[in-house]
N, C-alpha and C. Protein backbone atom coordinates (compact mmCIF):
# COMPACT_ATOMS: atom_id res chain seq x y z
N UNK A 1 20.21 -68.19 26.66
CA UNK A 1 18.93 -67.47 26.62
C UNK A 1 18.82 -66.75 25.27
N UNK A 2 17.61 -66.86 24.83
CA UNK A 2 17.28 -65.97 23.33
C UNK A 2 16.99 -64.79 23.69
N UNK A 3 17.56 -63.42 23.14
CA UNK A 3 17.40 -62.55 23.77
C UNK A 3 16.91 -61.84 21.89
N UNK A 4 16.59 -62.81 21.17
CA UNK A 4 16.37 -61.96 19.91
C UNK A 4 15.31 -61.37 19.89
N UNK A 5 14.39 -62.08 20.74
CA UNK A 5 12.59 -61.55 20.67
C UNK A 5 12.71 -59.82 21.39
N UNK A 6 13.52 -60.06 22.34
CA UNK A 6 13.34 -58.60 23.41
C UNK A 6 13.95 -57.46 22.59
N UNK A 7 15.19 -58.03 21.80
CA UNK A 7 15.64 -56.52 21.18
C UNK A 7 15.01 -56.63 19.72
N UNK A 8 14.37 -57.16 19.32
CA UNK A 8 13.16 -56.99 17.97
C UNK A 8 11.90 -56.20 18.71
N UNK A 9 11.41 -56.22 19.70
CA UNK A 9 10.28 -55.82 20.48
C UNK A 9 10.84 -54.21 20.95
N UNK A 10 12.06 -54.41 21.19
CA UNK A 10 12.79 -52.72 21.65
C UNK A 10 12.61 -51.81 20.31
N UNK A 11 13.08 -52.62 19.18
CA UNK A 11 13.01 -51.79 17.82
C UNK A 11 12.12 -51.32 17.81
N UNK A 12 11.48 -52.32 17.37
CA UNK A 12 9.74 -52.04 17.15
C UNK A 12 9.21 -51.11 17.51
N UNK A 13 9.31 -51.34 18.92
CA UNK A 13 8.61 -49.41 19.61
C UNK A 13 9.35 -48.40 19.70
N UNK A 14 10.90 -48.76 18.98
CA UNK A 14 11.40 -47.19 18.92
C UNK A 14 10.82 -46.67 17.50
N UNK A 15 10.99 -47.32 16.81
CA UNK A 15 10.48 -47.16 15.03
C UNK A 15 9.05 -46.78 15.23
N UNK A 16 7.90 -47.49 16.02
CA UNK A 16 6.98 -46.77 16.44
C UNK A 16 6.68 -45.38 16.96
N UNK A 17 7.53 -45.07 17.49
CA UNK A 17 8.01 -43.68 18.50
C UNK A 17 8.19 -42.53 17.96
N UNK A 18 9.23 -43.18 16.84
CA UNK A 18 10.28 -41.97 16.22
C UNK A 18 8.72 -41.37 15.05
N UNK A 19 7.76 -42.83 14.17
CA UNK A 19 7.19 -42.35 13.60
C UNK A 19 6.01 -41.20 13.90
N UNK A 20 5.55 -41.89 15.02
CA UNK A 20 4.13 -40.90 15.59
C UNK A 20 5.20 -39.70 15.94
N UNK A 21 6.39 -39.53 16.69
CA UNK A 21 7.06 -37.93 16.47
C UNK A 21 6.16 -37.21 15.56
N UNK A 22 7.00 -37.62 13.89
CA UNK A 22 7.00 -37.22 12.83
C UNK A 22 5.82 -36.81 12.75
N UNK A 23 4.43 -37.78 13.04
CA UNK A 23 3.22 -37.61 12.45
C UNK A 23 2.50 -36.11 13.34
N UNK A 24 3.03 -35.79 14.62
CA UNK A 24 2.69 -35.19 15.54
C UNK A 24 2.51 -33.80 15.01
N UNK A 25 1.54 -32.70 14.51
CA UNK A 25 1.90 -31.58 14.08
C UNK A 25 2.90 -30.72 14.98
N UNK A 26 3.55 -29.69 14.49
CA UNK A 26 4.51 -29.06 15.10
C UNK A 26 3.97 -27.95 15.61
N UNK A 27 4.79 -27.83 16.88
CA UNK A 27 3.82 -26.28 17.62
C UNK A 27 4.54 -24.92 16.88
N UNK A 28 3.88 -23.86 16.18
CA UNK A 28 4.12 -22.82 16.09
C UNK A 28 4.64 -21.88 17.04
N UNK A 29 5.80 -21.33 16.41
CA UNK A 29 6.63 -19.99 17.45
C UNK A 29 6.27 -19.05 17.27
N UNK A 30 5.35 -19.09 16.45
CA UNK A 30 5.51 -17.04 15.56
C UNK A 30 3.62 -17.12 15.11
N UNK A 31 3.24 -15.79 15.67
CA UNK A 31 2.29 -15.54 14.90
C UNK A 31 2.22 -15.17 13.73
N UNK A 32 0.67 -15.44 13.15
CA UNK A 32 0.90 -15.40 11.57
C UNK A 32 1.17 -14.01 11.21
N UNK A 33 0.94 -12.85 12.19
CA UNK A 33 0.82 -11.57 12.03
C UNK A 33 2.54 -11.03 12.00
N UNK A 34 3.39 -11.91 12.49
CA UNK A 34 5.14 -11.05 12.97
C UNK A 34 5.63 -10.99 11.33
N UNK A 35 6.07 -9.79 11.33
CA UNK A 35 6.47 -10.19 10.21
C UNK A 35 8.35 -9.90 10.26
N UNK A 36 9.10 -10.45 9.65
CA UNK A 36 10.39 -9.62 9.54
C UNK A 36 11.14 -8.62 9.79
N UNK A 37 11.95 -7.87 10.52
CA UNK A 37 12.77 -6.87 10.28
C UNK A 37 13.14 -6.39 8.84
N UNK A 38 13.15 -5.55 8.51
CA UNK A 38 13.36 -4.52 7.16
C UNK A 38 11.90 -4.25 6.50
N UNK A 39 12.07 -3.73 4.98
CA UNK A 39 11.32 -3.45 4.29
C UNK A 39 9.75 -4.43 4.30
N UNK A 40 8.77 -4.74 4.91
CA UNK A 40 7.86 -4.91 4.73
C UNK A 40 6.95 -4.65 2.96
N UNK A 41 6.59 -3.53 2.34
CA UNK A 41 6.25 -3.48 1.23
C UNK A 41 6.50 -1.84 0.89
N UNK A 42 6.55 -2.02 -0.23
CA UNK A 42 6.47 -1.05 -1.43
C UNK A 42 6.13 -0.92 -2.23
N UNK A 43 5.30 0.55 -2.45
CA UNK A 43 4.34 0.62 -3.23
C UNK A 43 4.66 1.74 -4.39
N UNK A 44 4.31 2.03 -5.39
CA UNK A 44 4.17 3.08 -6.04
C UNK A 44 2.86 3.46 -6.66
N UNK A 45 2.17 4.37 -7.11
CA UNK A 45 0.66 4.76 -7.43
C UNK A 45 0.54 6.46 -8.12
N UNK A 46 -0.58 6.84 -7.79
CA UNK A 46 -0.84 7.92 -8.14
C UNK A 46 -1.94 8.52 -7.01
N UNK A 47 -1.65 9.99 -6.63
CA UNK A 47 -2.27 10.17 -5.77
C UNK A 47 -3.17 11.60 -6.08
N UNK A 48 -4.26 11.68 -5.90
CA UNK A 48 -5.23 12.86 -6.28
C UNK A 48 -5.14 13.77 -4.89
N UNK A 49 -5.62 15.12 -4.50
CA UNK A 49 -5.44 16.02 -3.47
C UNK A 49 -5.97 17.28 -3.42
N UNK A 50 -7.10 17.64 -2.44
CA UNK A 50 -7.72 18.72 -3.13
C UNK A 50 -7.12 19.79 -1.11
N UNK A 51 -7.68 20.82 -1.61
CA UNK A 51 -6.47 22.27 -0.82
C UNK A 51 -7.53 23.25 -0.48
N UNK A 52 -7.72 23.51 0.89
CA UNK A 52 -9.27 24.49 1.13
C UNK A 52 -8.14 25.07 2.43
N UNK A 53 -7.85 26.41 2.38
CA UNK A 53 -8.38 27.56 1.05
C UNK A 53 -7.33 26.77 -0.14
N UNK A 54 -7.22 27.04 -1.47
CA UNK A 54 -6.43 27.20 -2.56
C UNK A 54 -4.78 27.52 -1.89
N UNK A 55 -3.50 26.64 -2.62
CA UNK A 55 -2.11 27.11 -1.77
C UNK A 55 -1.99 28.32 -2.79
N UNK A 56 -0.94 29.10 -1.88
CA UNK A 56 -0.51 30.11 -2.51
C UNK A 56 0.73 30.41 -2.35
N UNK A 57 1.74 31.23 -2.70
CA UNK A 57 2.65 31.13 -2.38
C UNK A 57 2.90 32.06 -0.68
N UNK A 58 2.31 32.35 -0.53
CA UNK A 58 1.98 33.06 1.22
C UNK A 58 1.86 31.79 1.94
N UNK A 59 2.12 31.55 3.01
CA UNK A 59 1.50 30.02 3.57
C UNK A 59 0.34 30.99 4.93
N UNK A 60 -0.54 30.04 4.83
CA UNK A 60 -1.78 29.95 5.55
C UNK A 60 -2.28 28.39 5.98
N UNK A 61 -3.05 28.48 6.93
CA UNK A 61 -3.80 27.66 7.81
C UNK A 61 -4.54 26.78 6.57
N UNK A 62 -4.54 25.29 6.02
CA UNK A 62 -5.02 24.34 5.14
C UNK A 62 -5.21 23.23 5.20
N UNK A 63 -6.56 23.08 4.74
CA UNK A 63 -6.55 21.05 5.17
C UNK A 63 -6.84 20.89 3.87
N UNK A 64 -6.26 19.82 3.80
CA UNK A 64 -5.62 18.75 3.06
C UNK A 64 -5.98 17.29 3.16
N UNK A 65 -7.17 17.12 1.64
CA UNK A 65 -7.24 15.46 1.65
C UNK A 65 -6.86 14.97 0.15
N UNK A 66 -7.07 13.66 0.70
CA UNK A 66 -6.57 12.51 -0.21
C UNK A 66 -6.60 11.36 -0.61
N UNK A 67 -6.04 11.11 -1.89
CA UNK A 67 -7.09 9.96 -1.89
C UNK A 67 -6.13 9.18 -3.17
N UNK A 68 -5.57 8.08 -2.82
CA UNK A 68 -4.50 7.49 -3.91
C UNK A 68 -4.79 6.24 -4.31
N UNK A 69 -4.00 5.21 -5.42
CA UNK A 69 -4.13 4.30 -5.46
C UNK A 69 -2.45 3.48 -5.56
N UNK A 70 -2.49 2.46 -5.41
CA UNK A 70 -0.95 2.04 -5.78
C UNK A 70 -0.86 0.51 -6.10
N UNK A 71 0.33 0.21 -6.95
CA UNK A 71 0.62 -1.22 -6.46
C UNK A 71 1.52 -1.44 -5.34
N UNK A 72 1.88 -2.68 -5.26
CA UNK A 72 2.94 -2.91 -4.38
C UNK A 72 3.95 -3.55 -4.60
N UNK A 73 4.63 -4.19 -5.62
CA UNK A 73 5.41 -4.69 -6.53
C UNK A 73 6.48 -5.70 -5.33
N UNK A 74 6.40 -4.96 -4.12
CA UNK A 74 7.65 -5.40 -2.97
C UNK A 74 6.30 -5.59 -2.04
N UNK A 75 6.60 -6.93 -2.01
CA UNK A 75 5.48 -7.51 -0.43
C UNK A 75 6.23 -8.72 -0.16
N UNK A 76 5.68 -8.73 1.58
CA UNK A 76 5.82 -9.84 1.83
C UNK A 76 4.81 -10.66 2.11
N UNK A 77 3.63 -10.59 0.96
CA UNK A 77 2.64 -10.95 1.52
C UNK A 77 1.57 -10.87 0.45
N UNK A 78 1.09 -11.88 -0.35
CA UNK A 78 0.20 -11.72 -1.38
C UNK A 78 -1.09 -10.97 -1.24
N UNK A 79 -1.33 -10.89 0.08
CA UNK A 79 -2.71 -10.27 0.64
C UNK A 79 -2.53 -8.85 0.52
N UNK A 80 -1.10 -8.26 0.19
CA UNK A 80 -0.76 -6.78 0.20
C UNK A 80 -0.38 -6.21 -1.25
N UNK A 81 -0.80 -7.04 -2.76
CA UNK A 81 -0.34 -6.57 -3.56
C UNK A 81 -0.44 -5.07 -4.24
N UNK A 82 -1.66 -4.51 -3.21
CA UNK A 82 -2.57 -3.13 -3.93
C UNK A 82 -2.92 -2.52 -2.82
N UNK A 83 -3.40 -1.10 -3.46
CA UNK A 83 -3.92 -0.48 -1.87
C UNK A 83 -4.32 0.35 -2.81
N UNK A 84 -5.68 1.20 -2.45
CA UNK A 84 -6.42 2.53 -2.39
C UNK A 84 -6.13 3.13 -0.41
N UNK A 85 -5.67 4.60 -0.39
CA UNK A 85 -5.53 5.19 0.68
C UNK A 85 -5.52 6.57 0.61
N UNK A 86 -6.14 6.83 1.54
CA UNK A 86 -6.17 8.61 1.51
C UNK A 86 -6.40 8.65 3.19
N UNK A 87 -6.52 10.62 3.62
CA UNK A 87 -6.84 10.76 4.65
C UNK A 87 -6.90 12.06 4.26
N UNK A 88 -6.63 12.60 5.86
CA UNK A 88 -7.10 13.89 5.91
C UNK A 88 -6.04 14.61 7.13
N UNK A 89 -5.32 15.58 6.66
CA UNK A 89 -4.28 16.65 7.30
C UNK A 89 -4.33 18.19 7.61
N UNK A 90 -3.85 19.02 8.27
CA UNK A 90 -3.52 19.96 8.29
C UNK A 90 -2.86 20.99 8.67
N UNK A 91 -2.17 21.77 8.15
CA UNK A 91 -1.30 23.14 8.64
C UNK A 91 -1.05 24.02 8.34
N UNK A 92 0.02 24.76 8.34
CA UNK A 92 0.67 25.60 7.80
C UNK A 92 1.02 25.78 6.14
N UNK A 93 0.63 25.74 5.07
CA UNK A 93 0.68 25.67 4.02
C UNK A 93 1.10 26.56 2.87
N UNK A 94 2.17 26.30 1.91
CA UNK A 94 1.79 27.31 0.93
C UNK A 94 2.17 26.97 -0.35
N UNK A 95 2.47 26.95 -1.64
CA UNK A 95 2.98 25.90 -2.61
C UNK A 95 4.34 25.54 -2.42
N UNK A 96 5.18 26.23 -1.91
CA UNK A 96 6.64 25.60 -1.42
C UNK A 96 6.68 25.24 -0.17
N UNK A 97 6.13 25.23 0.59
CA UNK A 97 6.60 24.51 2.16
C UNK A 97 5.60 24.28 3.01
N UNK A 98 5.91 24.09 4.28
CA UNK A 98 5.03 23.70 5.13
C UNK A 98 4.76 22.89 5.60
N UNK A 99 4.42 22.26 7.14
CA UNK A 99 3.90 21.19 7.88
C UNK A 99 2.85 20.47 8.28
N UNK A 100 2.62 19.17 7.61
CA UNK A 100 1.15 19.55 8.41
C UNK A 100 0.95 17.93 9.47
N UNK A 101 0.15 17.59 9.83
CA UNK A 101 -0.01 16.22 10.40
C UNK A 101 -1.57 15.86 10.14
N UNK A 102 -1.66 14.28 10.11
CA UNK A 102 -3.25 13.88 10.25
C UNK A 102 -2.89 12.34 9.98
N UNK A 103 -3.87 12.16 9.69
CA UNK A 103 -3.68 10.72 9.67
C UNK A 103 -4.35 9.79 7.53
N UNK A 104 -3.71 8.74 7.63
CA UNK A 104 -3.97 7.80 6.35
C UNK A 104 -4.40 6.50 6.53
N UNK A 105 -5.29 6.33 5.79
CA UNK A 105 -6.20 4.56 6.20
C UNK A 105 -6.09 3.99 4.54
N UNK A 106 -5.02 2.90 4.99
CA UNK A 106 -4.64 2.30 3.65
C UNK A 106 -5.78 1.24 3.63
N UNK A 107 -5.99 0.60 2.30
CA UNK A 107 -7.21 -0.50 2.39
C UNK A 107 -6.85 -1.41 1.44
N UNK A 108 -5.94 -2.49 1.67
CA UNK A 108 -5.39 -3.31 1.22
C UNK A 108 -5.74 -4.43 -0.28
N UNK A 109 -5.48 -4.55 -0.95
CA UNK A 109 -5.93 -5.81 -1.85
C UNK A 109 -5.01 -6.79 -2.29
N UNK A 110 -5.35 -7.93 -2.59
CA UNK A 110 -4.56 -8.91 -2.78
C UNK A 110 -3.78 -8.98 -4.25
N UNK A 111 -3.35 -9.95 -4.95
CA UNK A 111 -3.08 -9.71 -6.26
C UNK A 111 -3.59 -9.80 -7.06
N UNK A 112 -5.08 -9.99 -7.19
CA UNK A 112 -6.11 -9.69 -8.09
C UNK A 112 -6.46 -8.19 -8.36
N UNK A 113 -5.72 -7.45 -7.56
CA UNK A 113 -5.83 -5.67 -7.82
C UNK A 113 -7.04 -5.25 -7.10
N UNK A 114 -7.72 -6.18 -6.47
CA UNK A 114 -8.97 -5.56 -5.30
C UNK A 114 -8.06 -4.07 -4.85
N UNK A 115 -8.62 -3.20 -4.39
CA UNK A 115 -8.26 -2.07 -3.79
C UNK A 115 -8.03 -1.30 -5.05
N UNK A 116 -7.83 -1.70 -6.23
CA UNK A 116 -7.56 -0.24 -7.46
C UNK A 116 -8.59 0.11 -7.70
N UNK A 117 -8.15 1.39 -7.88
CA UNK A 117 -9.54 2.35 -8.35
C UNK A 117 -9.19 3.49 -8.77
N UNK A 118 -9.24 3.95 -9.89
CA UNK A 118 -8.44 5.17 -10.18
C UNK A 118 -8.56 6.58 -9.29
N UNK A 119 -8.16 7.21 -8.61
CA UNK A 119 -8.15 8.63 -7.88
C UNK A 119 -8.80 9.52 -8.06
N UNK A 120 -9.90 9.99 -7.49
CA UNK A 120 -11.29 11.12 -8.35
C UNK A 120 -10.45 12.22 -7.36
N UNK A 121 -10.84 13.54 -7.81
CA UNK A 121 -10.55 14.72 -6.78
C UNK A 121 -12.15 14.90 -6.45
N UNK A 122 -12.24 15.26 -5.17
CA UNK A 122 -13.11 15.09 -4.64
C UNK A 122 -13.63 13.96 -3.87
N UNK A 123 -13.46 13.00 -4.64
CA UNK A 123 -13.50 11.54 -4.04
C UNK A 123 -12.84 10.57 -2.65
N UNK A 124 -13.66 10.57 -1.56
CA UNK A 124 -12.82 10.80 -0.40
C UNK A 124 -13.58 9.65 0.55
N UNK A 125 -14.58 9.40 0.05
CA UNK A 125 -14.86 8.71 0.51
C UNK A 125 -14.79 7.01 1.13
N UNK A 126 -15.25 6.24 1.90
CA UNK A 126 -14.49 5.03 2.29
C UNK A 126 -15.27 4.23 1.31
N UNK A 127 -14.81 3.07 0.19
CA UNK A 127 -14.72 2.29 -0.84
C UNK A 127 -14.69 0.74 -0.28
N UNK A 128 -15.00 0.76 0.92
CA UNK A 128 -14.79 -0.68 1.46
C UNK A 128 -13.48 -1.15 1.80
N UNK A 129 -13.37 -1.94 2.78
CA UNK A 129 -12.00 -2.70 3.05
C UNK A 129 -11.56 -3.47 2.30
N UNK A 130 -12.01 -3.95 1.26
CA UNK A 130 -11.37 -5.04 0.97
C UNK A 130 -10.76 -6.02 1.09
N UNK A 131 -11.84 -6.51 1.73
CA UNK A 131 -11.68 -7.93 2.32
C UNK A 131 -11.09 -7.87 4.04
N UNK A 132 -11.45 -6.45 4.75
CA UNK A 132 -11.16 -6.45 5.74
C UNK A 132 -9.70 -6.28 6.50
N UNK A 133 -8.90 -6.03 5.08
CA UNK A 133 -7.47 -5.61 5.49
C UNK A 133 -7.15 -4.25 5.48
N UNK A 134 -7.04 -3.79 6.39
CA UNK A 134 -6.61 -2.24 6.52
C UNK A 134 -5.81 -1.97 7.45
N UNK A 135 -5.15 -0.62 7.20
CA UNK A 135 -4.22 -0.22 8.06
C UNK A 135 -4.54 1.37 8.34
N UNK A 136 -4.17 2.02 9.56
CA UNK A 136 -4.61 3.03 9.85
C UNK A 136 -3.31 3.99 10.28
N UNK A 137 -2.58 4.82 9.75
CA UNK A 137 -1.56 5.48 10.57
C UNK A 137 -1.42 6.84 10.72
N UNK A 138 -0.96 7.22 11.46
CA UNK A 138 -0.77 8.54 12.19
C UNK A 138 1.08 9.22 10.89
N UNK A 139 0.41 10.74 10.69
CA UNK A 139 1.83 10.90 10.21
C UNK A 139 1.41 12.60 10.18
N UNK A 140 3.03 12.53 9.77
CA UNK A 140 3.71 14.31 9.43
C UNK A 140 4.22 14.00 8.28
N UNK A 141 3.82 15.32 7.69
CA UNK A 141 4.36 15.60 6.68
C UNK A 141 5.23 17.05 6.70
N UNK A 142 5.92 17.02 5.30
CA UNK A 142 7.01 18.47 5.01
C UNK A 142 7.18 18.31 3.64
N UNK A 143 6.86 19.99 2.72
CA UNK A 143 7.25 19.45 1.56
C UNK A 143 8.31 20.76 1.07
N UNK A 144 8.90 20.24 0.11
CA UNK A 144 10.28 20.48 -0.46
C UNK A 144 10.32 20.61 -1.63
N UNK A 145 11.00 21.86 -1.96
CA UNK A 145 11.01 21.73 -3.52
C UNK A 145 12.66 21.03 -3.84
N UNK A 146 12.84 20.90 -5.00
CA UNK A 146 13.75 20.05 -5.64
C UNK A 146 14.02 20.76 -6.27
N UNK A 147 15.24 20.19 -7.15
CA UNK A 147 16.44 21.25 -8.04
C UNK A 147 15.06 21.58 -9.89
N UNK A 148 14.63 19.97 -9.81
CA UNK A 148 13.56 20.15 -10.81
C UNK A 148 12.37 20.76 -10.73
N UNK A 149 11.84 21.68 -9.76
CA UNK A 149 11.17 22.70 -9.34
C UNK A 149 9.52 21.76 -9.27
N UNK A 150 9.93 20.60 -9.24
CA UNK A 150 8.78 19.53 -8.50
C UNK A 150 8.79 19.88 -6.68
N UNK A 151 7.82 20.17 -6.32
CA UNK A 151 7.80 19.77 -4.85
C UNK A 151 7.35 18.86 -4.49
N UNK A 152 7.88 18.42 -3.77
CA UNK A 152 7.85 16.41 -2.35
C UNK A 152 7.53 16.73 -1.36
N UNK A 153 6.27 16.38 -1.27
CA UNK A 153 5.63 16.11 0.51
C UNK A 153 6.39 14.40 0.58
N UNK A 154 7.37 14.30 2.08
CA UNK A 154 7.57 13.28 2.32
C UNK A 154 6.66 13.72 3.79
N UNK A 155 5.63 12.40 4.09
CA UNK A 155 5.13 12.17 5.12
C UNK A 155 5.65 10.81 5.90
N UNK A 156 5.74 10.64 7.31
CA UNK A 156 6.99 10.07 7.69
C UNK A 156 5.83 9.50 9.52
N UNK A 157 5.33 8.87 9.97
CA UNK A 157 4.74 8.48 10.68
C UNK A 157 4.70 6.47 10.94
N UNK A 158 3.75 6.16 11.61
CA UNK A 158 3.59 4.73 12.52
C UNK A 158 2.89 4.43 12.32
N UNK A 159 2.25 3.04 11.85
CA UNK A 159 0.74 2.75 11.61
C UNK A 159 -0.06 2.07 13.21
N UNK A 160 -0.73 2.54 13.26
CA UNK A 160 -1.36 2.83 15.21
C UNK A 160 -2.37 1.77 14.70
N UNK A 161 -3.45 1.22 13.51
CA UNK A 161 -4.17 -0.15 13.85
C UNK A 161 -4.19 -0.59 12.68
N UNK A 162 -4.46 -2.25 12.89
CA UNK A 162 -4.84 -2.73 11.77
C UNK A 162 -3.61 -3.18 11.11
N UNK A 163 -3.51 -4.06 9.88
CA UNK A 163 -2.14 -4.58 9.25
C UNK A 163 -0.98 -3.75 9.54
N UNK A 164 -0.04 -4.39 10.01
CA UNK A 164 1.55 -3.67 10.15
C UNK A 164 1.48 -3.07 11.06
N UNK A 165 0.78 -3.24 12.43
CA UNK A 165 0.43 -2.15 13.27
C UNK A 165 2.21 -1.95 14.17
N UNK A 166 2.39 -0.86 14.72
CA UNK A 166 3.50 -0.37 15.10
C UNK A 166 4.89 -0.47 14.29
N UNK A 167 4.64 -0.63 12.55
CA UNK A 167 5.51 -0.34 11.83
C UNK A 167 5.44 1.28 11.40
N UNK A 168 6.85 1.28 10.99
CA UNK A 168 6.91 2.93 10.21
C UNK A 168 6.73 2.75 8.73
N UNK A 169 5.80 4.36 8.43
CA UNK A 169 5.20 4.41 6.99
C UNK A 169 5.74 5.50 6.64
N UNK A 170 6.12 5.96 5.48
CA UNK A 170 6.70 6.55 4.66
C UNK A 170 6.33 6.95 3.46
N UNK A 171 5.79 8.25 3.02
CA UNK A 171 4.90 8.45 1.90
C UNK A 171 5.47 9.57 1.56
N UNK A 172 5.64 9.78 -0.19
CA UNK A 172 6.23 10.77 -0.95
C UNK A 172 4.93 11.20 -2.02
N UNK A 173 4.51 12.34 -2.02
CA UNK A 173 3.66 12.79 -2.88
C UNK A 173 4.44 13.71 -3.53
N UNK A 174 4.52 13.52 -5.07
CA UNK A 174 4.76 15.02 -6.19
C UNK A 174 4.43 15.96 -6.58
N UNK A 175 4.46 16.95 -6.38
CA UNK A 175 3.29 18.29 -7.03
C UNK A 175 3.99 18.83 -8.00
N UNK A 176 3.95 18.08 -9.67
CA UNK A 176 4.44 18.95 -10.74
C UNK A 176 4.96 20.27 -10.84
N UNK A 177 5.92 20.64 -11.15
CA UNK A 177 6.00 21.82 -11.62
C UNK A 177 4.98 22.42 -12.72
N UNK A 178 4.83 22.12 -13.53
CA UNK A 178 3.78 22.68 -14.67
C UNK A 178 2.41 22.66 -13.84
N UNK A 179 2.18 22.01 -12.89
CA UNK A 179 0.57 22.61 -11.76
C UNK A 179 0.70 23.69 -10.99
N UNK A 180 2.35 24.06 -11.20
CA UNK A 180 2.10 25.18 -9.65
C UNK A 180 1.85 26.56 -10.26
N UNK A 181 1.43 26.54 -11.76
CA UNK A 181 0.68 27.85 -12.20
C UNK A 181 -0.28 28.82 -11.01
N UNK A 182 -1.09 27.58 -10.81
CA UNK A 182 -2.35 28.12 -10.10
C UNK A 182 -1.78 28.57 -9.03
N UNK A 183 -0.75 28.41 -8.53
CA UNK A 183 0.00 28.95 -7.13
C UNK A 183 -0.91 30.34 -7.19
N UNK A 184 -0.27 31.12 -8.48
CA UNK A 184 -0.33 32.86 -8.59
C UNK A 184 -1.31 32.99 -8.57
N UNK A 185 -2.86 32.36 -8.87
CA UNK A 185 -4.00 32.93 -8.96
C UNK A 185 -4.35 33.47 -7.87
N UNK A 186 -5.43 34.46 -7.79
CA UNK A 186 -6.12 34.64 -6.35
C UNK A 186 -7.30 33.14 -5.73
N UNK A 187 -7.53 32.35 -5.91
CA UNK A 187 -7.94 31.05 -5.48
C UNK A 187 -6.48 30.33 -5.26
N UNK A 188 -5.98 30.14 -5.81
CA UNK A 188 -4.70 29.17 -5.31
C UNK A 188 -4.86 28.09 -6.07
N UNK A 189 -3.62 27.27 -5.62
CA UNK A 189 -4.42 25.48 -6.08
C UNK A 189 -5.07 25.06 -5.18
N UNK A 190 -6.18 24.36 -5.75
CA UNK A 190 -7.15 24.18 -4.76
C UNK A 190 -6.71 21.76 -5.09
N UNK A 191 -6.76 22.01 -6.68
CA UNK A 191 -6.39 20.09 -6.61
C UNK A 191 -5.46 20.18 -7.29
N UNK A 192 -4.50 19.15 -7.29
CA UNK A 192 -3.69 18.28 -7.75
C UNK A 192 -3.47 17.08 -7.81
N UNK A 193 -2.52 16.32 -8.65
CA UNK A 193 -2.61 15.23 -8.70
C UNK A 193 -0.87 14.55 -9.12
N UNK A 194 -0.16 13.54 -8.61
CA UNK A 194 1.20 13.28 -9.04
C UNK A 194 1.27 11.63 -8.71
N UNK A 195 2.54 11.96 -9.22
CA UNK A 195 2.76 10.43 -8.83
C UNK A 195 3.30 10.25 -6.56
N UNK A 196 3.05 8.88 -6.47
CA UNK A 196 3.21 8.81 -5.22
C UNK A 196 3.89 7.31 -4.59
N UNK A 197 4.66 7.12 -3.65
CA UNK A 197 4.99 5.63 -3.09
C UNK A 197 5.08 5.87 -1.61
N UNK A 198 5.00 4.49 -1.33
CA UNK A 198 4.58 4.28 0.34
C UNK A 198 5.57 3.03 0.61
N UNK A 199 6.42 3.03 1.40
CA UNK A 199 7.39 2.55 1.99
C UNK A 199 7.18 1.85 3.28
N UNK A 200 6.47 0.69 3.62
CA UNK A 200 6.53 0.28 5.10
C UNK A 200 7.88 -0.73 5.53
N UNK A 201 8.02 -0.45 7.11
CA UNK A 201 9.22 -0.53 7.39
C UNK A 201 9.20 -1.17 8.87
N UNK A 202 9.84 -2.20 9.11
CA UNK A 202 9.68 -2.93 10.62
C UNK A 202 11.40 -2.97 11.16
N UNK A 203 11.66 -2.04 12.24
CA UNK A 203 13.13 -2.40 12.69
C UNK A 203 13.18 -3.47 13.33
């Protein structure tokens, strides 16, 4: 018996088989949104900040807005190369210390630098999403002076909507030493302006 036809005909449709596999798109495990464990992005910028009443060195009751810009040099994600972000906080205040909480709405840009815009004081207003990527988070802040008589607000909170949602955010603002003149006045400092970075973070 010729049995060459039957196992040429077996090939055939395995080689058929194996190819349509191949051709078959593959089902996705992961949404496009999961991103990694660790460092998500990092940013560095400059951040503007205006102070009603004026700080002083007494601490009193103060809200506190803001309004920054940054790159992001560390992404995982070309859609995150830039950000304009500010918000609005308040507490206990005085030019060396104090707590306050509120919230920050970052507004993302890609690597064309969408989202830069240099930092106005006063300027607080919303500038568009840019392109609909934003992030919204809840935080506390505490600031600290340093051996270089710079004080650091590190603000330390979760982003609650929008890109990176239920990651931790991490924000360091500077308040020069050579600005905290106005501490002594009777108005206080009412603006400032320093350098600033934002740290997002997925355990």
């Amino acid at each position: 018996m010729n049995t060459t036809g039957p196992r040429k005909a077996r090939r055939l449709a395995a080689a058929v088989a194996i190819t349509a596999a191949a051709l078959m798109p593959t089902t996705q495990t992961a949404h496009a949104d999961d991103e990694p464990a660790g460092v998500l992005l990092a940013c560095a910028g400059t951040v503007a900040a205006s102070y009603a009443p004026g700080l002083t060195f007494a601490p009193k009751a103060t809200s506190v807005t803001s309004r920054a810009v940054a790159g992001c040099p560390l992404s995982t994600d070309s859609r995150f190369a830039s950000a304009s972000f500010g918000g609005d906080s308040a507490g206990t205040l005085s030019c060396l210390l104090g707590p306050a909480s509120g919230t920050l709405t970052f507004h993302w840009g890609g690597d064309k630098g969408e989202g830069k815009a240099s930092p106005r004081h006063g300027d607080h207003g919303d500038h568009g999403d840019h392109g609909g990527t934003t992030s919204t988070a809840s935080i506390r802040s505490l600031a600290a002076v340093r051996p270089n008589g710079n004080i650091v607000t590190v603000s330390t909170g979760t982003i609650t909507d929008g890109a990176f949602k239920g990651a931790a955010v991490v924000t360091e603002v500077t308040l020069l030493a050579s600005q905290q003149a106005a501490c002594l006045t009777p108005q206080g400092l009412t603006s400032a302006s320093g350098p600033t970075t934002v740290t997002i973070t997925r355990a």
